[in-house]
N, C-alpha and C. Protein backbone atom coordinates (compact mmCIF):
# COMPACT_ATOMS: atom_id res chain seq x y z
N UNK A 1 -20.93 -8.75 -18.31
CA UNK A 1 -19.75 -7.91 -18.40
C UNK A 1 -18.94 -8.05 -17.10
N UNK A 2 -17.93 -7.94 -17.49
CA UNK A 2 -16.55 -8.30 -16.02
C UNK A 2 -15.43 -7.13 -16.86
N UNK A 3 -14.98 -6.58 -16.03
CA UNK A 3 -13.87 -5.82 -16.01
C UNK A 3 -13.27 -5.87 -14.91
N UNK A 4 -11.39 -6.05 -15.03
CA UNK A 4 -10.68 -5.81 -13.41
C UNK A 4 -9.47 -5.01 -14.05
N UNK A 5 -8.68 -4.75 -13.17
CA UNK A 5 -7.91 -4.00 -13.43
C UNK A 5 -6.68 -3.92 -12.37
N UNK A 6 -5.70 -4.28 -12.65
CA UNK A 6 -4.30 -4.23 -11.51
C UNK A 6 -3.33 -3.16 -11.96
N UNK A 7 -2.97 -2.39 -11.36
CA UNK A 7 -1.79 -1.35 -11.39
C UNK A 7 -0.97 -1.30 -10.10
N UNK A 8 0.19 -0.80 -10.52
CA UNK A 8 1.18 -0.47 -8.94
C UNK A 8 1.07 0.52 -8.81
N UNK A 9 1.17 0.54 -7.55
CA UNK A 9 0.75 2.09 -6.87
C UNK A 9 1.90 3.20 -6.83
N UNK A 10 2.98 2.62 -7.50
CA UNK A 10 4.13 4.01 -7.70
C UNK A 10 4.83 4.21 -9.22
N UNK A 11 3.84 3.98 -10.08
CA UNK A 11 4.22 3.80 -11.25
C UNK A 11 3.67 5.26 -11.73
N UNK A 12 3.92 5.83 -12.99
CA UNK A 12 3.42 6.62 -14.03
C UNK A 12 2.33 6.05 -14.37
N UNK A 13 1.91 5.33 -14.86
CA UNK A 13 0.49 4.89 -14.62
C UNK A 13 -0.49 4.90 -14.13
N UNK A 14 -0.20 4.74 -12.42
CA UNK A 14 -0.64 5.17 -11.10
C UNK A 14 -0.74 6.52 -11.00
N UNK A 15 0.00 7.19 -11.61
CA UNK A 15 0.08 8.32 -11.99
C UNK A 15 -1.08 9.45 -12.27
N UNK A 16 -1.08 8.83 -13.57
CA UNK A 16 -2.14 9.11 -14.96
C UNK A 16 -3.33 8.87 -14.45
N UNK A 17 -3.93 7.56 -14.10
CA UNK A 17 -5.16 7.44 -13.45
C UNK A 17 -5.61 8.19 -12.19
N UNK A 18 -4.69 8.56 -11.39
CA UNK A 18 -5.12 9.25 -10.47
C UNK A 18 -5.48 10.60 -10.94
N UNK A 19 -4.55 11.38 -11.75
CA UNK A 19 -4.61 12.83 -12.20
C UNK A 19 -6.04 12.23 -13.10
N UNK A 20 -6.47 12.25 -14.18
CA UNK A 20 -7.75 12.07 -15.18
C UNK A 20 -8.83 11.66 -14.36
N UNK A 21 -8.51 10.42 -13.50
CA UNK A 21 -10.19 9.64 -12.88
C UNK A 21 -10.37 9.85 -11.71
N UNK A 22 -9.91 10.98 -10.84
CA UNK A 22 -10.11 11.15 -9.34
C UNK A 22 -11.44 12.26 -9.36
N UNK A 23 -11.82 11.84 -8.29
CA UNK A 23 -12.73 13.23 -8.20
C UNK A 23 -12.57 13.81 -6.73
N UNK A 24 -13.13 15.06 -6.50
CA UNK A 24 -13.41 15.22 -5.11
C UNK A 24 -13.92 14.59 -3.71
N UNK A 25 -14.61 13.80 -4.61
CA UNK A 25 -15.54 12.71 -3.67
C UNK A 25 -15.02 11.64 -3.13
N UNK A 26 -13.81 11.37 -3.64
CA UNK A 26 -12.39 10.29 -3.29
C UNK A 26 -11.66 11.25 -1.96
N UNK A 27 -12.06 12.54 -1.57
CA UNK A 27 -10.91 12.62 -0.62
C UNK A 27 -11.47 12.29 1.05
N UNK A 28 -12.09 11.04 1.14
CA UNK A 28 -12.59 11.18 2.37
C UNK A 28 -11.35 10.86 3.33
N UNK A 29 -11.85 11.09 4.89
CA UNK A 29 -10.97 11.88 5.99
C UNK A 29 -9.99 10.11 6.06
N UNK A 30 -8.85 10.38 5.95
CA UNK A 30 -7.94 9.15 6.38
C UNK A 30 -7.44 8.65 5.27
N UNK A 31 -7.78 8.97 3.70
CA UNK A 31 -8.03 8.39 2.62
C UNK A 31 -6.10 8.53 2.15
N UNK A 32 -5.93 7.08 1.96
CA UNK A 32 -3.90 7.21 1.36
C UNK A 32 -4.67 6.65 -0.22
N UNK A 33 -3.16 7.18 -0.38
CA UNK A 33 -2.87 7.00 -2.09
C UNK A 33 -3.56 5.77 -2.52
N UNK A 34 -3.29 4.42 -2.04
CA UNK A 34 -3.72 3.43 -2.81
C UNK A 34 -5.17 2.95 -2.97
N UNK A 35 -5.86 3.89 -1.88
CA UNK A 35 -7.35 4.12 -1.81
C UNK A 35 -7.99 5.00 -2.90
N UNK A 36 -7.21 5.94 -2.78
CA UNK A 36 -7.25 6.95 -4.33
C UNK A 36 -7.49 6.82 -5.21
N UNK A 37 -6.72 5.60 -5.33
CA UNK A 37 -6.02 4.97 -6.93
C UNK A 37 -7.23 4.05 -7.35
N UNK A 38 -7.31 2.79 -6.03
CA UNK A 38 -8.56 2.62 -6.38
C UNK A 38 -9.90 2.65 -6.53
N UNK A 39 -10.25 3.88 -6.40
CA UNK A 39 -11.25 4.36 -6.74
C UNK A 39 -11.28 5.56 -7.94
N UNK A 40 -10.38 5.82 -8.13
CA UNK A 40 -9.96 6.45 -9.65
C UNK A 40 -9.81 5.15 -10.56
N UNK A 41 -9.37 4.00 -10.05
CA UNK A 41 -9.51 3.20 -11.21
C UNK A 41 -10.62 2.24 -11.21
N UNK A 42 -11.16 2.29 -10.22
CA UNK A 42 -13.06 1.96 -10.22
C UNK A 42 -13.90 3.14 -11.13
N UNK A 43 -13.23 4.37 -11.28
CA UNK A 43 -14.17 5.34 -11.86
C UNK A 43 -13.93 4.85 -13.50
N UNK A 44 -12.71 4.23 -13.67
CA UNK A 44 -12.26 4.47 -15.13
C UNK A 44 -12.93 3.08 -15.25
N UNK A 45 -13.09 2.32 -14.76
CA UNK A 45 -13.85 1.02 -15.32
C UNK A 45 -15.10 1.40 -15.76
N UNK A 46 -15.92 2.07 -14.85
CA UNK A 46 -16.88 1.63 -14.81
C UNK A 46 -17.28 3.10 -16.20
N UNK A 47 -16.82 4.21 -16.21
CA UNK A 47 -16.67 4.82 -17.27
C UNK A 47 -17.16 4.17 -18.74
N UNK A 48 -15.79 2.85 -18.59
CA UNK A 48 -15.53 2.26 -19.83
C UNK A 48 -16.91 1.47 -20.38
N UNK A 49 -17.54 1.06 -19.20
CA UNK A 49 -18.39 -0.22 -19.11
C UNK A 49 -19.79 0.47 -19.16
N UNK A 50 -20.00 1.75 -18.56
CA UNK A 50 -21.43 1.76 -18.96
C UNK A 50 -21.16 3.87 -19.88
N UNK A 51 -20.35 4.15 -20.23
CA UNK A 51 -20.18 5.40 -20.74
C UNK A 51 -20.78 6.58 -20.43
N UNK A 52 -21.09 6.58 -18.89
CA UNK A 52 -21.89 7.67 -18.03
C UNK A 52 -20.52 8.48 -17.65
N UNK A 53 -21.03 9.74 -17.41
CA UNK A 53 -20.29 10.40 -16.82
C UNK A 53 -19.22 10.36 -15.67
N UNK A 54 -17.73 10.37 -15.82
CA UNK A 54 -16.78 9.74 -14.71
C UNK A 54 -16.94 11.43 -13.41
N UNK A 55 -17.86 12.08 -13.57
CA UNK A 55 -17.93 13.39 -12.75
C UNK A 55 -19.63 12.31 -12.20
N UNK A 56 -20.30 11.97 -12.28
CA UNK A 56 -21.53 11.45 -11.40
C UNK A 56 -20.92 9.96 -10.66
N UNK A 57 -19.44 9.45 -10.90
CA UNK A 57 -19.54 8.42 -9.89
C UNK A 57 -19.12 8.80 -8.67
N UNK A 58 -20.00 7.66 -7.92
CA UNK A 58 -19.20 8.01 -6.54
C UNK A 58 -19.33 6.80 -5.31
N UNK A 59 -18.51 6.93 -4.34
CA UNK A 59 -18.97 5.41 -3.66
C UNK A 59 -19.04 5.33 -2.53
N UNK A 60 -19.51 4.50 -2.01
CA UNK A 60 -20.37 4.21 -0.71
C UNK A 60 -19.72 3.11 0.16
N UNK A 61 -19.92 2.85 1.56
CA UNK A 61 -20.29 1.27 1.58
C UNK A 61 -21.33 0.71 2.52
N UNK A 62 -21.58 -0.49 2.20
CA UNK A 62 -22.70 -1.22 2.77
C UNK A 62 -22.63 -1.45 4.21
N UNK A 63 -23.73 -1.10 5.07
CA UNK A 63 -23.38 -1.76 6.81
C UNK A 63 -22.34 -2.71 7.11
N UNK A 64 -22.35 -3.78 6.08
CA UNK A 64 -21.05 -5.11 6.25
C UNK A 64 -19.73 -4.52 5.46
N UNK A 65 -19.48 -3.18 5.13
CA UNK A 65 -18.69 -3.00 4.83
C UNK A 65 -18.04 -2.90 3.20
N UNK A 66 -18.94 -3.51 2.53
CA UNK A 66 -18.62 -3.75 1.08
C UNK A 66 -18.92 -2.77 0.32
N UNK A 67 -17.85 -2.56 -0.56
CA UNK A 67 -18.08 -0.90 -1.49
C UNK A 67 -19.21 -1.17 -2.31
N UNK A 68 -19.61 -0.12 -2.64
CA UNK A 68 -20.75 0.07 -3.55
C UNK A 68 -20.35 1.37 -4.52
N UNK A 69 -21.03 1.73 -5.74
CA UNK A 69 -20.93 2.84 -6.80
C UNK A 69 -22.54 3.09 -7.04
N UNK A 70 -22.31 4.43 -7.06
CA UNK A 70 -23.31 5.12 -7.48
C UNK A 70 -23.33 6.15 -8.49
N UNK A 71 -24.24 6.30 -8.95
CA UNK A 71 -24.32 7.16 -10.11
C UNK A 71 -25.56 7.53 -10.56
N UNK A 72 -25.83 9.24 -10.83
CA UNK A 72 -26.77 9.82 -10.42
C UNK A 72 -28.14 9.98 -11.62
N UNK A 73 -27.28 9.02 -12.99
CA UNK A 73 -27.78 8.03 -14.35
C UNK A 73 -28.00 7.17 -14.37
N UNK A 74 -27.61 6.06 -13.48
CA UNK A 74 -27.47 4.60 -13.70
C UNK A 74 -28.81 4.28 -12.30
N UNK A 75 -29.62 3.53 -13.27
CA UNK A 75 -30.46 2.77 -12.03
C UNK A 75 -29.92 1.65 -11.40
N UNK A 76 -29.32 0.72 -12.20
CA UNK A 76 -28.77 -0.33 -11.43
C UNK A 76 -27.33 -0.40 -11.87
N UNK A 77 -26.58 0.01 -10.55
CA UNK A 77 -25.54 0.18 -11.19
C UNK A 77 -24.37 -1.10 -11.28
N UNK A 78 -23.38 -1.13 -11.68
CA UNK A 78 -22.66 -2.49 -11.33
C UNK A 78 -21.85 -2.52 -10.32
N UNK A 79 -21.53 -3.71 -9.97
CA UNK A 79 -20.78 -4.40 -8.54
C UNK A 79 -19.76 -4.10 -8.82
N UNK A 80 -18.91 -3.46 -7.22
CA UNK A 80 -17.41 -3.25 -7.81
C UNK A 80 -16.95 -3.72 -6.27
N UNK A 81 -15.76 -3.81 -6.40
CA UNK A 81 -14.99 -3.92 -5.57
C UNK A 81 -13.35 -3.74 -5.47
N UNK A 82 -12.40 -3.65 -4.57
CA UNK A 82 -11.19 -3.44 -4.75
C UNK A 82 -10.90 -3.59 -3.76
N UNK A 83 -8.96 -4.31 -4.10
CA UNK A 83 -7.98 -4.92 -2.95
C UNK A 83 -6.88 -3.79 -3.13
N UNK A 84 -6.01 -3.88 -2.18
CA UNK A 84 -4.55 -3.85 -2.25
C UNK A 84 -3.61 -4.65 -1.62
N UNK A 85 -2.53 -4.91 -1.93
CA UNK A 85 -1.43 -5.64 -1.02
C UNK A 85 -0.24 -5.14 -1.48
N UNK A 86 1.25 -4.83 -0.80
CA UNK A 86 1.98 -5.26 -1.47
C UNK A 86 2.68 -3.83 -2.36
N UNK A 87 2.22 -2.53 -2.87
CA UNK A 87 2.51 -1.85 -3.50
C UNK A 87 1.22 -2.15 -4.83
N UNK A 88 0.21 -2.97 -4.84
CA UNK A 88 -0.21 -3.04 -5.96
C UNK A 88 -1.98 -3.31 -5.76
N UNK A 89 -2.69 -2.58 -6.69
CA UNK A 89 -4.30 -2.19 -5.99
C UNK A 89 -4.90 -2.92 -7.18
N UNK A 90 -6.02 -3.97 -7.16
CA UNK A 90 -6.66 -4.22 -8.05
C UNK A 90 -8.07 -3.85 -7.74
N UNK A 91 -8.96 -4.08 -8.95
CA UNK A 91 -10.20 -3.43 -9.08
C UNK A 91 -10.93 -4.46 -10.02
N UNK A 92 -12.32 -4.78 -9.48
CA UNK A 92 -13.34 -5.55 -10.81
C UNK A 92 -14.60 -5.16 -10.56
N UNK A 93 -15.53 -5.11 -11.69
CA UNK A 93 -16.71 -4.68 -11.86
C UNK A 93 -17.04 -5.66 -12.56
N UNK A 94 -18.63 -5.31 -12.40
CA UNK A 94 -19.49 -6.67 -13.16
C UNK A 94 -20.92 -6.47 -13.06
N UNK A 95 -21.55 -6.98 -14.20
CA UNK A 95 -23.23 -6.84 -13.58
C UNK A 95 -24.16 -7.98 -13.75
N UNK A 96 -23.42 -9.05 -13.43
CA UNK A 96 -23.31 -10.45 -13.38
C UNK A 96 -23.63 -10.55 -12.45
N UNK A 97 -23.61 -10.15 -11.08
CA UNK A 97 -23.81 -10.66 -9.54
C UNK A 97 -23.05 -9.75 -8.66
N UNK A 98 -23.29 -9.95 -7.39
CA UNK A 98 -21.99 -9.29 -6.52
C UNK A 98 -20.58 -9.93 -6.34
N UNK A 99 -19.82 -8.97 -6.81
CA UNK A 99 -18.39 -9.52 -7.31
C UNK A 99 -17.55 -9.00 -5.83
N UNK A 100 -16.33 -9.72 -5.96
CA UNK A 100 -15.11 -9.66 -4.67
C UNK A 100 -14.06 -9.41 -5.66
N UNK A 101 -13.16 -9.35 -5.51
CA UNK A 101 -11.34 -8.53 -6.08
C UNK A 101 -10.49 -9.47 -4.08
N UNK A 102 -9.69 -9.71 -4.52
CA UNK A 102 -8.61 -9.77 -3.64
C UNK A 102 -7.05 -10.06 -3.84
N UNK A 103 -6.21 -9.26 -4.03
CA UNK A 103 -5.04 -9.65 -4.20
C UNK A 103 -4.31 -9.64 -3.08
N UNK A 104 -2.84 -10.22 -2.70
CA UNK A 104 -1.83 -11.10 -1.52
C UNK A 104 -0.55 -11.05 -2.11
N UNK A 105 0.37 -10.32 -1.69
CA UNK A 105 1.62 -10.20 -2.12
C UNK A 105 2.20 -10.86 -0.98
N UNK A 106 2.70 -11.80 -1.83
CA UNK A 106 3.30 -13.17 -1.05
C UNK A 106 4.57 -12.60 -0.08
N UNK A 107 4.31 -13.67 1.34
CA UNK A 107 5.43 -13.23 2.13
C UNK A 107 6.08 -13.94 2.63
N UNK A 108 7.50 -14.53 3.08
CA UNK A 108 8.11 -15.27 3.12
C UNK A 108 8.45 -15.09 4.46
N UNK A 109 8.33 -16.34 5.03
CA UNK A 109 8.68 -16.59 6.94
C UNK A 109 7.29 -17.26 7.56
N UNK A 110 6.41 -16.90 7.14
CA UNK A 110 5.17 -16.83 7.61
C UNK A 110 4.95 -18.46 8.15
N UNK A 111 3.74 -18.71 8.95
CA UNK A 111 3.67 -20.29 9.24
C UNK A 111 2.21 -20.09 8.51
N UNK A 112 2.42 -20.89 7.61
CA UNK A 112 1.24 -21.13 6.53
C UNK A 112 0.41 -21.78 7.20
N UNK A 113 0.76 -23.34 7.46
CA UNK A 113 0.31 -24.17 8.49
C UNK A 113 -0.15 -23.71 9.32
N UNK A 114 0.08 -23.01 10.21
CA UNK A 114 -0.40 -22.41 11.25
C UNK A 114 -1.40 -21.57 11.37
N UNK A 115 -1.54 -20.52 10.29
CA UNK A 115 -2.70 -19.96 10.23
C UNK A 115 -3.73 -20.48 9.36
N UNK A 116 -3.82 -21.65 8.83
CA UNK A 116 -4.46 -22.74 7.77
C UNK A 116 -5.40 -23.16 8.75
N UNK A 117 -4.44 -23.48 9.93
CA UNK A 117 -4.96 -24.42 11.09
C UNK A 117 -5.91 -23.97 11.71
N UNK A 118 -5.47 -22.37 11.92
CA UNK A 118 -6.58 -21.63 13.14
C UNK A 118 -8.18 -21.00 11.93
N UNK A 119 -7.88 -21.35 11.00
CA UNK A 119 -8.76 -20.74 10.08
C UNK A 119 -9.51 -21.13 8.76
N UNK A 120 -9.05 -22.46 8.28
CA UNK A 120 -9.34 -22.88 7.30
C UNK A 120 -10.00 -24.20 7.39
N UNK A 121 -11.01 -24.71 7.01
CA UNK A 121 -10.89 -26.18 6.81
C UNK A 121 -10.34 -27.08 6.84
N UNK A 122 -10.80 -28.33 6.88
CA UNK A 122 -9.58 -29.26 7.05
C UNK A 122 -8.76 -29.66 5.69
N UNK A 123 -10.07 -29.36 4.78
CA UNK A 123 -9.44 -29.95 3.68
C UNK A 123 -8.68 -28.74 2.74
N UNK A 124 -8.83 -27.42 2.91
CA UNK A 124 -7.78 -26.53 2.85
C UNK A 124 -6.88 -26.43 3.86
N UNK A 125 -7.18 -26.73 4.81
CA UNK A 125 -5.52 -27.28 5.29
C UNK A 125 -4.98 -28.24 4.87
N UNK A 126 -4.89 -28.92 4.22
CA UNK A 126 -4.37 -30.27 3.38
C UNK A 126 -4.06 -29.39 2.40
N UNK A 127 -4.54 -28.43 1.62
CA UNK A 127 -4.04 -28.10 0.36
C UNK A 127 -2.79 -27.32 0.92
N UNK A 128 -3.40 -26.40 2.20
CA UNK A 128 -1.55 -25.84 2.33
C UNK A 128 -0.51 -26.42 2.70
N UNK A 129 -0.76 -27.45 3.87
CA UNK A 129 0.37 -28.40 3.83
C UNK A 129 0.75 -29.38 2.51
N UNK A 130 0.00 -29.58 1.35
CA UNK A 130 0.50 -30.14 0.39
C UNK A 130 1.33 -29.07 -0.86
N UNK A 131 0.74 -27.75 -0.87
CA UNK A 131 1.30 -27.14 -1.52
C UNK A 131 2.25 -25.69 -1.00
N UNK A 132 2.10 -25.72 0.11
CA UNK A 132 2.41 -24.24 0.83
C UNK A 132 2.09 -23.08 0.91
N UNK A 133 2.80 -22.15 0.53
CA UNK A 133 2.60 -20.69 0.64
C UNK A 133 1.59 -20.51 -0.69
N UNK A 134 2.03 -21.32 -1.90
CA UNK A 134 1.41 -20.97 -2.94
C UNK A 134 -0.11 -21.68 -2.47
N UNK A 135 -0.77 -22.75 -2.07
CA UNK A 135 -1.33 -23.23 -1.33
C UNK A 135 -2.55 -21.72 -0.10
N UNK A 136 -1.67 -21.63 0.37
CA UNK A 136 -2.08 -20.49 1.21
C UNK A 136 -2.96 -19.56 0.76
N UNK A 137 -2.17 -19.01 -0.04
CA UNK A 137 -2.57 -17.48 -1.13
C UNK A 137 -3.85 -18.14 -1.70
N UNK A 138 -3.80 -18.77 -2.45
CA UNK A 138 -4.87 -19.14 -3.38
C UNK A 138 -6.25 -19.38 -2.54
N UNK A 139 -5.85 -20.15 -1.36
CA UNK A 139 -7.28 -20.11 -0.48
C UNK A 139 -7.58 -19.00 -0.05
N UNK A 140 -6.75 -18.52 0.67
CA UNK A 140 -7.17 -17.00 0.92
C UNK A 140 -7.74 -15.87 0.47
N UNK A 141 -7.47 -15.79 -0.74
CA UNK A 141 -7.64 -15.06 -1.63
C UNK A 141 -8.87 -15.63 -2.24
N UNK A 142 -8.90 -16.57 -2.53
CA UNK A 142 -10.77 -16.66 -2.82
C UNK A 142 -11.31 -16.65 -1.81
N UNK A 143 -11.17 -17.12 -0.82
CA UNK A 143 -12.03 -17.10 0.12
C UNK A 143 -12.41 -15.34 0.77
N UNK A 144 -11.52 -14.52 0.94
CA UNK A 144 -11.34 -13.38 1.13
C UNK A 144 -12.27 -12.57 -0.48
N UNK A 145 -12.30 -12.97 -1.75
CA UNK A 145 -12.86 -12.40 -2.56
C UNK A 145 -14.31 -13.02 -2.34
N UNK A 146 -14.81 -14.25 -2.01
CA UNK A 146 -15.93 -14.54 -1.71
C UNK A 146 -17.03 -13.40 -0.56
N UNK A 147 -15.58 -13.03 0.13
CA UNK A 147 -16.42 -12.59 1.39
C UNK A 147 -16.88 -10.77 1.14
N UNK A 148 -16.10 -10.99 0.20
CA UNK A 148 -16.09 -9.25 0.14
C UNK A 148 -17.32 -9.49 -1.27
N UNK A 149 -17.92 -10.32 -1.84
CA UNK A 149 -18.81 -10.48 -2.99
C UNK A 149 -20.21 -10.47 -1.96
N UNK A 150 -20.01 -11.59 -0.75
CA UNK A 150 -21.52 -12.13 0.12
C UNK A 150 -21.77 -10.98 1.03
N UNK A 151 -20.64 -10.02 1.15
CA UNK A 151 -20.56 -8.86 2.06
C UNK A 151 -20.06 -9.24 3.63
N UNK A 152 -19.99 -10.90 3.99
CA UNK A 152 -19.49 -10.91 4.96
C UNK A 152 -18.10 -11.11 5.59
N UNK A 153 -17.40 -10.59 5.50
CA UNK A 153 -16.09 -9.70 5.78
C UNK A 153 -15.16 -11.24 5.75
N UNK A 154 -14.20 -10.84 6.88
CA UNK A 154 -13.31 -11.42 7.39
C UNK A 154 -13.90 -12.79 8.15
N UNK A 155 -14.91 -12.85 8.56
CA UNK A 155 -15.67 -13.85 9.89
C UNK A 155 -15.93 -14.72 8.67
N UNK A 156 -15.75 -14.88 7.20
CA UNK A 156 -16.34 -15.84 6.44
C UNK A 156 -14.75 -16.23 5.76
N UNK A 157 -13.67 -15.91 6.29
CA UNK A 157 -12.70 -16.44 5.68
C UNK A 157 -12.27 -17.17 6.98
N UNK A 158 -12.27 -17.34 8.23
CA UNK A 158 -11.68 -17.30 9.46
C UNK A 158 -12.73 -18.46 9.76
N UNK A 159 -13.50 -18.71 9.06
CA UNK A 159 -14.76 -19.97 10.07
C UNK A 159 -14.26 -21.07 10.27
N UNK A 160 -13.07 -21.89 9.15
CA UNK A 160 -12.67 -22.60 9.55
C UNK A 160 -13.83 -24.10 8.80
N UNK A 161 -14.33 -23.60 7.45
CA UNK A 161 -15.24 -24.04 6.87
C UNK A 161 -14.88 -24.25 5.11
N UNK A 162 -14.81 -25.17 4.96
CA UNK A 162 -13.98 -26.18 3.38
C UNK A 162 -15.04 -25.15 2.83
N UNK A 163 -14.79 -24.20 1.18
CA UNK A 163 -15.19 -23.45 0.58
C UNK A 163 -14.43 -23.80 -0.84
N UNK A 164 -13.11 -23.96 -0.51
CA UNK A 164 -12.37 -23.77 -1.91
C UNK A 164 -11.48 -25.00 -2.14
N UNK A 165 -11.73 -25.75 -1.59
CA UNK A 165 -10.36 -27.04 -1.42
C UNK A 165 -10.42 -27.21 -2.65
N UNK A 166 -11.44 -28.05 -3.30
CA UNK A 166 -11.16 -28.86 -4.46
C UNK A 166 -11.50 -28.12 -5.92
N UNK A 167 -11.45 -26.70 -5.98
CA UNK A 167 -11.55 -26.10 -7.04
C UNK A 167 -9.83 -26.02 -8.05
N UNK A 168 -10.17 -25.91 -8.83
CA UNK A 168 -9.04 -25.66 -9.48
C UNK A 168 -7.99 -24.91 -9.30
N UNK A 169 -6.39 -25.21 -9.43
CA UNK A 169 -5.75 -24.09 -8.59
C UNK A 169 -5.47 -22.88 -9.37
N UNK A 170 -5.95 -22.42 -10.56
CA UNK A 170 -5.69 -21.74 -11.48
C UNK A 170 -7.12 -21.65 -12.60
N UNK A 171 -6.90 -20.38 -13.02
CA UNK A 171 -8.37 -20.20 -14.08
C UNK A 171 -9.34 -19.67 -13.46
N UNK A 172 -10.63 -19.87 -14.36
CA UNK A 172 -11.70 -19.25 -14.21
C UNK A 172 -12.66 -20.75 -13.86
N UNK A 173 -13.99 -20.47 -12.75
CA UNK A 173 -14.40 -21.88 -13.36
C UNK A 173 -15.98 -21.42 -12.30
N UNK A 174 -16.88 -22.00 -12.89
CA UNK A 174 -18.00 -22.20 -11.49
C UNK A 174 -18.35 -23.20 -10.58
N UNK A 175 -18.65 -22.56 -9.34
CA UNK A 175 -19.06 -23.82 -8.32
C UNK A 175 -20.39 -23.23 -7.22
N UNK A 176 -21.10 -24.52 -6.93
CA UNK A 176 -22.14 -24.72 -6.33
C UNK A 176 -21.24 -25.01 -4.94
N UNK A 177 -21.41 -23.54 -3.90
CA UNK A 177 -20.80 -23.69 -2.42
C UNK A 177 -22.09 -23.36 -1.84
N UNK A 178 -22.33 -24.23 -0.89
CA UNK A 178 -23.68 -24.41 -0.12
C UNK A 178 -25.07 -24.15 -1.21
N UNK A 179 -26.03 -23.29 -0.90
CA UNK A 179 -26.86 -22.80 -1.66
C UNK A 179 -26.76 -21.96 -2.53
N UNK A 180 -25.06 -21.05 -2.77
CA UNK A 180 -24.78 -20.53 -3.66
C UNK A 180 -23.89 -20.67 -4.93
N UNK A 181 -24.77 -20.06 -5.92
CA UNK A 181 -23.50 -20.51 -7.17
C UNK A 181 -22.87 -19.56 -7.19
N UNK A 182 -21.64 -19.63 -7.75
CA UNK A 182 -20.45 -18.57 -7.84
C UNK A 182 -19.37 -19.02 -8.90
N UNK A 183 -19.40 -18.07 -9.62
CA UNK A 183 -18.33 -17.86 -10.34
C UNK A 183 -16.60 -17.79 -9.89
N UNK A 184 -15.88 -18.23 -10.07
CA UNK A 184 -14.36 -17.85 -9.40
C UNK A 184 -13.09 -18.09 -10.76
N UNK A 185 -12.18 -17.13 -10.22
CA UNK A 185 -10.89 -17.47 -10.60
C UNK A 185 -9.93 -17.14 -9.79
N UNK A 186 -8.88 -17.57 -9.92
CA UNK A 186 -7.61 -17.69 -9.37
C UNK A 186 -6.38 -17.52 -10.57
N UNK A 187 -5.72 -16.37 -10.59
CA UNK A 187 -4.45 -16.31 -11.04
C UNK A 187 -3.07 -16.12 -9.69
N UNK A 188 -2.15 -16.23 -10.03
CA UNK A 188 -0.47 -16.56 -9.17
C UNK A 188 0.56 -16.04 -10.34
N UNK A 189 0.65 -14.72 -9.98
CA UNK A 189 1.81 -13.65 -11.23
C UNK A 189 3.10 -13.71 -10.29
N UNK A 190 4.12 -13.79 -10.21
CA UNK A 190 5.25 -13.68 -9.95
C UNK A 190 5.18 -12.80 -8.42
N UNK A 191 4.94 -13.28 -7.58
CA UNK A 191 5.40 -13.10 -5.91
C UNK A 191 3.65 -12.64 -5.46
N UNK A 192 2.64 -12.64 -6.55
CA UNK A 192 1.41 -12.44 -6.18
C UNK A 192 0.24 -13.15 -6.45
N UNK A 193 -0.90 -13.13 -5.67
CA UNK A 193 -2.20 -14.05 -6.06
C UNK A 193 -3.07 -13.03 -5.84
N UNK A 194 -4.30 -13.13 -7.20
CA UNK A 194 -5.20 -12.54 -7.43
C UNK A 194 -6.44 -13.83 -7.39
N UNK A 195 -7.34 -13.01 -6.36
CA UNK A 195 -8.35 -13.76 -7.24
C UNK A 195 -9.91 -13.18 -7.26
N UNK A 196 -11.12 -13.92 -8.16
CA UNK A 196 -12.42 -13.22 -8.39
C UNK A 196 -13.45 -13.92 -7.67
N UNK A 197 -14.12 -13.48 -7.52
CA UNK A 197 -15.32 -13.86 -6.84
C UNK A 197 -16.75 -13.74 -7.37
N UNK A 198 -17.81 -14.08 -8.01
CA UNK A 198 -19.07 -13.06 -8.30
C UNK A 198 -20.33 -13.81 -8.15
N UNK A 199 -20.76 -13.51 -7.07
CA UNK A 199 -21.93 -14.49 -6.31
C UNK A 199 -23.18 -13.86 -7.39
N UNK A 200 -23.82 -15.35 -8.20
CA UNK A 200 -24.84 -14.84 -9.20
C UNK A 200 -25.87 -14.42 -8.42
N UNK A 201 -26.58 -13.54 -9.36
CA UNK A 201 -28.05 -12.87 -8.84
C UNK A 201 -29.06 -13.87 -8.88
């Protein structure tokens, strides 16, 4: 099972999910709207996906930082995670493996190249200088959903270590990266890149 879920964060929609799937347990100290949202719309997934009570979820995170759900029914519960960028918060669950979410609302000026250079591989730097910004996003964004699946943050997008060059630039697909298999996709919606991550068990 895989479920994700993208909404904007100033819509009626955004709305609705916040009023029905929030709980108390969402108001921790510093907590803005789009944090809210996604975790009201982590509650409504995971609702959907295992039909436990949306009043027993609640969430955590791991020493490395990576969210976790709990629930006070569920022995093993499923992998979730969630991004924002941009005005817009996505969310995926799964009980397939530990899953990543990352979305990138594309920005224009930026030196693609440049931060390709200080951070990416060589051979994803070849993909951004061959393709650009769109180029950019797509590595990033898996690589950034990888890291938030292995739990190791930011220091596993920044190594400066080929992960995603020659995967497909679009779709769903699996690949054997080092000793791990992983599931991935990559979508590119109109000024944004999403992508999945879900390191098998």
């Amino acid at each position: 099972m895989i479920k994700t879920a993208l909404i904007g964060e100033g819509t009626t929609a955004a709305d609705d999910v916040l009023c029905r799937w929030s709980s108390a347990f969402d108001n921790f100290t510093g907590a803005r709207r789009r944090s809210l949202l996604g975790r009201a719309l982590l509650r409504k997934l995971l609702v959907d996906a295992t039909r436990l009570s949306a009043a027993g979820w609640t969430f955590d995170k791991e020493p490395s930082g990576r969210l976790i759900a709990r629930h006070r029914d569920c022995g093993r519960c499923p992998s979730v995670s969630l991004s924002h960028s941009g005005g817009w918060v996505a969310c995926a669950i799964t009980d397939a493996g530990a899953i990543g979410v990352d979305i990138e609302a594309h920005t224009s000026g930026r030196d693609f190249s440049g931060i390709a250079g200080a951070v990416f591989g060589p051979d994803e730097q070849r993909q951004v200088a061959a393709h650009g910004a769109a180029g950019f996003y797509r590595v990033w964004t898996l690589k950034e959903a990888m890291a938030k699946a292995s739990g190791g943050g930011i220091v596993e997008v920044a190594d400066r270590t080929d992960r995603v060059a020659k995967d497909p630039k679009e779709g769903f697909w699996r690949a054997d990266i080092g000793i791990t298999s992983w599931w991935l996709a990559h979508a590119q919606m109109s000024g944004l890149s999403m992508s999945l991550a879900i390191r098998e068990a």
